[in-house]
Protein backbone atom coordinates (compact mmCIF):
# COMPACT_ATOMS: atom_id res chain seq x y z
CA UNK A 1 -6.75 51.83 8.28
CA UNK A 2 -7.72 48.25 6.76
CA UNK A 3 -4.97 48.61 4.37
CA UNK A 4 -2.19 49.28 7.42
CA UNK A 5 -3.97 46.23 9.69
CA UNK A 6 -3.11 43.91 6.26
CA UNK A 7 0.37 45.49 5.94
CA UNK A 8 1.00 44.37 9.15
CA UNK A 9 -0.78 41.27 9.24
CA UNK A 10 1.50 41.11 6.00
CA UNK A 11 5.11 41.57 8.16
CA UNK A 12 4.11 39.68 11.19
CA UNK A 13 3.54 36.76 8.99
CA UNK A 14 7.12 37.46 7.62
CA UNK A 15 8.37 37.39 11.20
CA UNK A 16 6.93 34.17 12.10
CA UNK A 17 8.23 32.51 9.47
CA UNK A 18 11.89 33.79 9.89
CA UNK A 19 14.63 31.69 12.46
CA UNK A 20 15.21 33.26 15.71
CA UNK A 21 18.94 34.35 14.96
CA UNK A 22 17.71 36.35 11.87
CA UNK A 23 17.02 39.68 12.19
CA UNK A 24 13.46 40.57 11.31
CA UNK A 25 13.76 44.25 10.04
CA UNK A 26 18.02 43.51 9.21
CA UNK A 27 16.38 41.05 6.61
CA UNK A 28 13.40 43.78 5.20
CA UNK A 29 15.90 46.81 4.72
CA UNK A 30 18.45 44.71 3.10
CA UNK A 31 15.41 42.59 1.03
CA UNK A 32 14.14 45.92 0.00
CA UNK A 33 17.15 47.91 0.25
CA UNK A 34 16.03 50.69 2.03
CA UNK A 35 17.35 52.02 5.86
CA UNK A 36 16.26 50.27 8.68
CA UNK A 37 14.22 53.11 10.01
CA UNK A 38 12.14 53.10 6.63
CA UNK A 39 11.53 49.52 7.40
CA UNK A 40 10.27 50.14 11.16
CA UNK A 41 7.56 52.49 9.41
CA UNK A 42 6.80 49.20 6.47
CA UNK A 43 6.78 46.93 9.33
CA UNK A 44 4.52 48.92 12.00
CA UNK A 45 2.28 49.98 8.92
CA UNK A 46 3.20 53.84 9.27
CA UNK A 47 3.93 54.11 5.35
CA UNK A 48 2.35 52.05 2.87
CA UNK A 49 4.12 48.89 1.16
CA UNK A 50 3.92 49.88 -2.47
CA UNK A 51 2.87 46.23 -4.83
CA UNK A 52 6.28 46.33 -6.53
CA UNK A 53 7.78 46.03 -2.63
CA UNK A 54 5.31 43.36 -1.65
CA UNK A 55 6.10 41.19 -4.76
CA UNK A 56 9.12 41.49 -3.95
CA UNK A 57 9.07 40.16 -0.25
CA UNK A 58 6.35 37.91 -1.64
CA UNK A 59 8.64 36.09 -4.14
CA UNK A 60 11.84 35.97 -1.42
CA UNK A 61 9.63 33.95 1.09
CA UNK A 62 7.12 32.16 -1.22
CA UNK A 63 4.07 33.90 0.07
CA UNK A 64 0.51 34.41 -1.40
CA UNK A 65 -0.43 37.60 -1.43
CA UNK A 66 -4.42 36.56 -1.94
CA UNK A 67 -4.39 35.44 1.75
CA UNK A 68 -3.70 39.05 2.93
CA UNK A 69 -5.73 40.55 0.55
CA UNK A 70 -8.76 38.31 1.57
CA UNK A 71 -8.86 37.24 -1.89
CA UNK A 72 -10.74 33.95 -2.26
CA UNK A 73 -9.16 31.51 -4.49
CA UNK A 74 -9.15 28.02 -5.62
CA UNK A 75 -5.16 28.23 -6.04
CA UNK A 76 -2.55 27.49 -3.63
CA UNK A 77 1.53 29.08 -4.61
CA UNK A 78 3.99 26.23 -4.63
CA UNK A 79 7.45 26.83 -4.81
CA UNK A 80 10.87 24.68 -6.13
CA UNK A 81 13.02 24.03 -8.57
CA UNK A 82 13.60 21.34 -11.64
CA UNK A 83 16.65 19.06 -11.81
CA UNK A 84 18.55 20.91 -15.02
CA UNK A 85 19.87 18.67 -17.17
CA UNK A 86 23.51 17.32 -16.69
CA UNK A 87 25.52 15.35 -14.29
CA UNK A 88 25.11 17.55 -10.97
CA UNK A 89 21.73 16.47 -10.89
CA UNK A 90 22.23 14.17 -7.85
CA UNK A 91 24.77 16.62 -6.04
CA UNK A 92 21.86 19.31 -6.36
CA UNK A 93 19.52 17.66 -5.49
CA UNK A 94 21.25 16.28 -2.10
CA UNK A 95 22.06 20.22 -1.44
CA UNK A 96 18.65 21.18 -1.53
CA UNK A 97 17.90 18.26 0.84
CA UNK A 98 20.90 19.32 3.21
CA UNK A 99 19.27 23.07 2.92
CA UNK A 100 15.48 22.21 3.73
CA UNK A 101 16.47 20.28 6.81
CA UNK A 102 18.97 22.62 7.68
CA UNK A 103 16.01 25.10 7.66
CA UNK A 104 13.38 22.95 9.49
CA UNK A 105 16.23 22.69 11.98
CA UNK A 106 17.22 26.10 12.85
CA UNK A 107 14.06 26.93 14.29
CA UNK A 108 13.36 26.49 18.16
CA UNK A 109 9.80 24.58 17.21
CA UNK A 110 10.39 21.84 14.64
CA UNK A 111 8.51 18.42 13.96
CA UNK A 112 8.21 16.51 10.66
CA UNK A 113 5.68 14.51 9.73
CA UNK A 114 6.37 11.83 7.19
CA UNK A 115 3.62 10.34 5.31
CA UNK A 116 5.59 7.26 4.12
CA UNK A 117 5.51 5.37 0.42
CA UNK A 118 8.93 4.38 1.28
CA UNK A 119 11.41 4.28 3.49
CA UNK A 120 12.32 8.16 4.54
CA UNK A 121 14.90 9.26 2.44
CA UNK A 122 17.21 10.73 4.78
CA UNK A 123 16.93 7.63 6.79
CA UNK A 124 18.64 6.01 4.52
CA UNK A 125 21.39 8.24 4.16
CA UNK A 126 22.15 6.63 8.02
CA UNK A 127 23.67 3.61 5.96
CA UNK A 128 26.92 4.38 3.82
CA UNK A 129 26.10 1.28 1.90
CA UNK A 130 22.43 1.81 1.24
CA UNK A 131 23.40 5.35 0.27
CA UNK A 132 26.15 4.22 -2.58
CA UNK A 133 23.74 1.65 -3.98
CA UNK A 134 20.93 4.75 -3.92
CA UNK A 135 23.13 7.14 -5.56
CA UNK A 136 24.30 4.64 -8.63
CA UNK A 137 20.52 3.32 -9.27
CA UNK A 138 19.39 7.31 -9.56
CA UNK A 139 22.07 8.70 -11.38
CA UNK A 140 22.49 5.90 -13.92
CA UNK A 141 18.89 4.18 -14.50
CA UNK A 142 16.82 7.71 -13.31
CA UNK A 143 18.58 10.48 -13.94
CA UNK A 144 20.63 8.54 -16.63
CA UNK A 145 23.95 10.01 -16.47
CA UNK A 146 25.65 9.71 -19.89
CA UNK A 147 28.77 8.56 -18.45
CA UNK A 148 27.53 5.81 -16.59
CA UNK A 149 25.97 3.88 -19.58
CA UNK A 150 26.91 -0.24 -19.32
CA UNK A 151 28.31 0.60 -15.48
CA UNK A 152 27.58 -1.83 -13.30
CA UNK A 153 27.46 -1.01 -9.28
CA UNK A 154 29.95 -1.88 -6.77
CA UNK A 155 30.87 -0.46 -3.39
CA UNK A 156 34.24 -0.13 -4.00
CA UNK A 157 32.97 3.15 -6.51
CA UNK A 158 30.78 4.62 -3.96
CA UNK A 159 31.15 9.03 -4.56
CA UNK A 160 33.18 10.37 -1.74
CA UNK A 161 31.22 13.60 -2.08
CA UNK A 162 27.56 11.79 -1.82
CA UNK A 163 28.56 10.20 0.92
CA UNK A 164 30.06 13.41 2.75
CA UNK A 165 26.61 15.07 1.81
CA UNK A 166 24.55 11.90 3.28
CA UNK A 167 26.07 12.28 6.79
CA UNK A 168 25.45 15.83 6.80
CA UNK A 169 21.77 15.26 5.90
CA UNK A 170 21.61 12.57 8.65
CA UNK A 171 23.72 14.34 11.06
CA UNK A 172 20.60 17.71 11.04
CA UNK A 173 17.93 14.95 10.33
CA UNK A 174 18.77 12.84 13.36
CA UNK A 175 18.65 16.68 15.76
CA UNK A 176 14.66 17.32 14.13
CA UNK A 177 11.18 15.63 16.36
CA UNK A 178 9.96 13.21 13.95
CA UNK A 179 6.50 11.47 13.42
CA UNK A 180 6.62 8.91 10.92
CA UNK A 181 3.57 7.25 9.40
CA UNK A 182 4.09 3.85 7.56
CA UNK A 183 2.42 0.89 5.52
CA UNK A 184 4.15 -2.52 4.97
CA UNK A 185 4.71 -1.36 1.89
CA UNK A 186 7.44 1.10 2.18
CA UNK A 187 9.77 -1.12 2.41
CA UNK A 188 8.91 -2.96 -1.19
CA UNK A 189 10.39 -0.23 -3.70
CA UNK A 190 13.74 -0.38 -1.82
CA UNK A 191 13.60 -4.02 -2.05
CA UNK A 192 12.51 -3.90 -5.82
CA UNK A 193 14.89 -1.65 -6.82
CA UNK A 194 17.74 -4.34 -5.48
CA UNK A 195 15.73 -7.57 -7.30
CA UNK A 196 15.84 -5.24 -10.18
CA UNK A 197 19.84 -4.38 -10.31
CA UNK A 198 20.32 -8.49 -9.64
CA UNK A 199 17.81 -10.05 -12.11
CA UNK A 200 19.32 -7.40 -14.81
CA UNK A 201 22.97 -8.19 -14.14
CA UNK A 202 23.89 -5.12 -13.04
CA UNK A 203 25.78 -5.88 -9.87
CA UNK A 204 29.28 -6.18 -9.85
CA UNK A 205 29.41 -8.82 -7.64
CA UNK A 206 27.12 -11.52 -5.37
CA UNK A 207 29.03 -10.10 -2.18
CA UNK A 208 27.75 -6.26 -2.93
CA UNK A 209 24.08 -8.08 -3.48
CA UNK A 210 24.58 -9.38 0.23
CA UNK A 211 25.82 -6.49 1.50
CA UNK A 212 23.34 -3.77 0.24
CA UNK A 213 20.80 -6.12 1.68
CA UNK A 214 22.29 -6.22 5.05
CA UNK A 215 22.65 -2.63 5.11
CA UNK A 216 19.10 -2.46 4.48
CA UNK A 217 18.65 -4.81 7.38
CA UNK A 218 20.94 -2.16 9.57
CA UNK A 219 18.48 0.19 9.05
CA UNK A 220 15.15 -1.22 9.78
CA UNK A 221 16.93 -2.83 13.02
CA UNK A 222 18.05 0.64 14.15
CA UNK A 223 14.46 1.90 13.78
CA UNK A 224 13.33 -0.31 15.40
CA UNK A 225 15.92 0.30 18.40
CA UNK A 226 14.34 4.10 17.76
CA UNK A 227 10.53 3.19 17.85
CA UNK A 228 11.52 1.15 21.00
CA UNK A 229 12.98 4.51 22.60
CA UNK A 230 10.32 6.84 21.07
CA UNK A 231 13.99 8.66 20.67
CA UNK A 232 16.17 9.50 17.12
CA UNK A 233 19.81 8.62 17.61
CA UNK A 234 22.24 8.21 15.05
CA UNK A 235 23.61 4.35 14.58
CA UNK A 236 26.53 3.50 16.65
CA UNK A 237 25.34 6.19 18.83
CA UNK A 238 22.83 5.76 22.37
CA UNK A 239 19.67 7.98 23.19
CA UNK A 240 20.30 10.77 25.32
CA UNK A 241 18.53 13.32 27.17
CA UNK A 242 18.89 15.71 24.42
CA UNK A 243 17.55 13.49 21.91
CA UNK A 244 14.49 14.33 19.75
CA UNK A 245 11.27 12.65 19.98
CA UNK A 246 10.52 9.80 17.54
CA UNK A 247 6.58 8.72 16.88
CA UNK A 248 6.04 5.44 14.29
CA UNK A 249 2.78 4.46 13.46
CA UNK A 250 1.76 1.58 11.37
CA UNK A 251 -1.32 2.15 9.12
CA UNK A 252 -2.17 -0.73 7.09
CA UNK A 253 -5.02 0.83 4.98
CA UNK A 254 -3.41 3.42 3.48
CA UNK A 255 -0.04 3.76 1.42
CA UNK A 256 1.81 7.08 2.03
CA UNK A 257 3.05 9.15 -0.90
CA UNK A 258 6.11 11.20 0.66
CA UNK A 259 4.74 14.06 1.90
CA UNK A 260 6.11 16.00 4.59
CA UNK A 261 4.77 18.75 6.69
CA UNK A 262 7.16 20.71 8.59
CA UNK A 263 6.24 23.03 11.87
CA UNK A 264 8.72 25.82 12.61
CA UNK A 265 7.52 27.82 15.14
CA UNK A 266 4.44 29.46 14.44
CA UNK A 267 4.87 28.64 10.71
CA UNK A 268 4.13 25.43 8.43
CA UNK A 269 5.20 24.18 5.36
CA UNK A 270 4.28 20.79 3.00
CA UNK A 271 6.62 19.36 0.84
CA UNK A 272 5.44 17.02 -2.03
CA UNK A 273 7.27 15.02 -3.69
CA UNK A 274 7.46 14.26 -7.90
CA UNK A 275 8.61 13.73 -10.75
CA UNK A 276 11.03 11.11 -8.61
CA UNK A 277 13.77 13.39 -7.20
CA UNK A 278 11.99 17.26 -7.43
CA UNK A 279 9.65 18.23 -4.42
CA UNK A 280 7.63 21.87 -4.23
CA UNK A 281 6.70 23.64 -1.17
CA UNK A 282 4.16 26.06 0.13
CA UNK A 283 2.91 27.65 3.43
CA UNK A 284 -0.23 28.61 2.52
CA UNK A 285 -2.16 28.26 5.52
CA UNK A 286 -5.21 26.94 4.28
CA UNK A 287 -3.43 24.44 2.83
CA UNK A 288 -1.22 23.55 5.35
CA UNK A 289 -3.98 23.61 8.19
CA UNK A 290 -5.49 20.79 5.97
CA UNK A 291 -2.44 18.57 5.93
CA UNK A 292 -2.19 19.00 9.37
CA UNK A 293 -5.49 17.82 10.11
CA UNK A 294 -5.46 15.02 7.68
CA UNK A 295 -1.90 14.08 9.20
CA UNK A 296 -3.77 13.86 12.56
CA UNK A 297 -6.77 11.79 11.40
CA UNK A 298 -4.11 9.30 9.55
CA UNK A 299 -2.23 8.89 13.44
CA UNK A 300 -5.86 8.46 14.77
CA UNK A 301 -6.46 5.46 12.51
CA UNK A 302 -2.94 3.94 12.55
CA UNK A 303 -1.49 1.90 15.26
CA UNK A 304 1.35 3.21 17.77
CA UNK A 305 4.46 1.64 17.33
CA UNK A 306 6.53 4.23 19.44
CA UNK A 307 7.60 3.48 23.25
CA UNK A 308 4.06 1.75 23.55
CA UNK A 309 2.57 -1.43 21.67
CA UNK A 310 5.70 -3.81 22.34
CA UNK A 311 3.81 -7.09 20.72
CA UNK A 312 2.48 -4.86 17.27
CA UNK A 313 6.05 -3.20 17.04
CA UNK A 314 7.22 -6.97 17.11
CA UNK A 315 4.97 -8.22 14.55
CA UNK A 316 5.41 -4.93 12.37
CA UNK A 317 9.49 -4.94 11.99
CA UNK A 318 9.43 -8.85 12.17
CA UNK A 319 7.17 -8.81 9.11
CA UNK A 320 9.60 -6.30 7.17
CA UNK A 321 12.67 -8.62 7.62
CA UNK A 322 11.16 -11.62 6.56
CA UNK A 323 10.46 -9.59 3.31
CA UNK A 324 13.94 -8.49 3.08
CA UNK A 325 15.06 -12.42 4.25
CA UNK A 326 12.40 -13.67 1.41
CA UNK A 327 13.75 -11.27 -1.36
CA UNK A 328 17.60 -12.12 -0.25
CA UNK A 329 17.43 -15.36 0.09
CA UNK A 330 19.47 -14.87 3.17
């Protein structure tokens, strides 16, 4: 009997994890390739999952067995992938951003929280601009595409295709409940990263200089315009009635490092960020339950900047521009 109550325990976990238009038992019988009346009896615990089937369903949805076994462990399962060598890197890598937030998105529950070390990536993909200077500085001085040796950036060579891929990114970001947390100091690699690409020579021109940094600008205004709301709207665009909650907080003691933790429904997941552009995930629930608490003790300690706190919100973006001002020499 204790082995059927975890088999169950098992599938409803599965379930809770899976987007309302999905099938639940479509997805086991096809997973496992059995008929859907063999999956009924997996999934109400009337036959017994065999380990080569759990594995299985284990590896598909990036589960740890341990926590249905009641196995304690030290360990928590992290899944992603590595950026391959090659120049597709970026591409990739911008599909399996379009993917996860396509995911997050498709539930009926959804909020991210974004611990912030700099400015939230698929915030900047709002900005054309800010996206074509992004995608040259990773492909050619991180990634360090072979072909773009001795290339020096202008907006006139901005990638149709990364741009495509950055509105769709912003377009599913823009429809997901967002709580931010930041530091005066996510703004500084952005602004580094443009110093750098100047100082070295590596700009085509003074006029792209001026215009990366007023794209830069564009963006922290329009945040602003969304911490005002407590609303995410996409620039150009007004707040509706349909749009998704937006919560800023300014913590000045602590500097972020890019996590996110994403609620769908009854499910969570983190996503860390390394090695520059990879990022692993895992819904352990121990391990989520504990970024979720630490997320809420960070909001605790960190001041509003959402809808509320007019004069802080003031002070906070007013003291970003003057670093971008300072740094442009605008």
């Amino acid at each position: 009997m204790e082995a059927n109550n975890t088999q169950v325990l098992f599938f409803q976990h599965i379930k809770s994890i899976l987007p309302a238009h999905i099938s639940f038992v479509d997805e086991i019988a096809d997973l496992l390739e059995i008929s859907n009346d063999s999956a009924y009896r997996l999934i109400r615990g009337e036959k017994p999952i065999s380990l080569d089937e759990m594995q299985k369903l284990s590896n598909h949805f990036k589960l740890s067995i341990d926590q249905f076994l009641h196995i304690k462990s030290d360990s928590f399962i992290f899944s992603g992938g590595l950026a391959n060598a090659g120049e597709t890197i970026f591409e990739n890598w911008l599909q399996s951003v379009l993917k996860q937030v396509t995911q997050i998105n498709s539930f009926n529950h959804k909020h991210m929280y974004y611990l912030a070390k700099d400015v939230p990536i698929m915030e900047q993909f709002m900005i054309p601009d800010l996206l074509a200077f992004k995608s040259f500085l990773w492909r050619r001085s991180i990634l360090h595409y072979e072909s773009m040796k001795g290339l020096k950036f202008s907006l006139k060579d901005a990638v149709p295709e990364h741009l495509t891929l950055g509105k769709k990114i912003d377009e599913v970001y823009s429809q997901i409940p967002t709580t931010e947390i930041w530091n005066l100091e996510s703004i500084n690699s952005t602004i580094r990263q443009i110093e750098f690409y100047r100082e070295a020579n590596m700009f085509e021109s003074e006029e792209d200089v001026k215009k990366i940094y007023e794209a830069v600008l564009k963006l922290i205004n329009h945040l602003e315009q969304q911490a005002e709301t407590g609303l995410k709207f996409r620039i150009g665009e007004k707040p509706n009635t349909a749009s998704p909650p937006y919560n800023l907080f300014w913590n000045d003691l602590v500097l972020g490092d890019n996590t996110v933790l994403a609620e769908m429904d009854a499910r969570k997941v983190t996503i860390l960020n390394h090695s520059v552009i990879n990022f692993i995930a895992t819904t352990d629930d121990r391990f989520n339950s504990y970024m979720f608490d630490t997320m809420q003790n960070l909001i605790k300690r960190s001041t509003q900047l959402s809808k509320v706190g007019e004069k802080e919100r003031y002070r906070f973006f007013n003291r970003i521009r003057d670093k971008m001002k300072l740094a442009a020499r605008l």
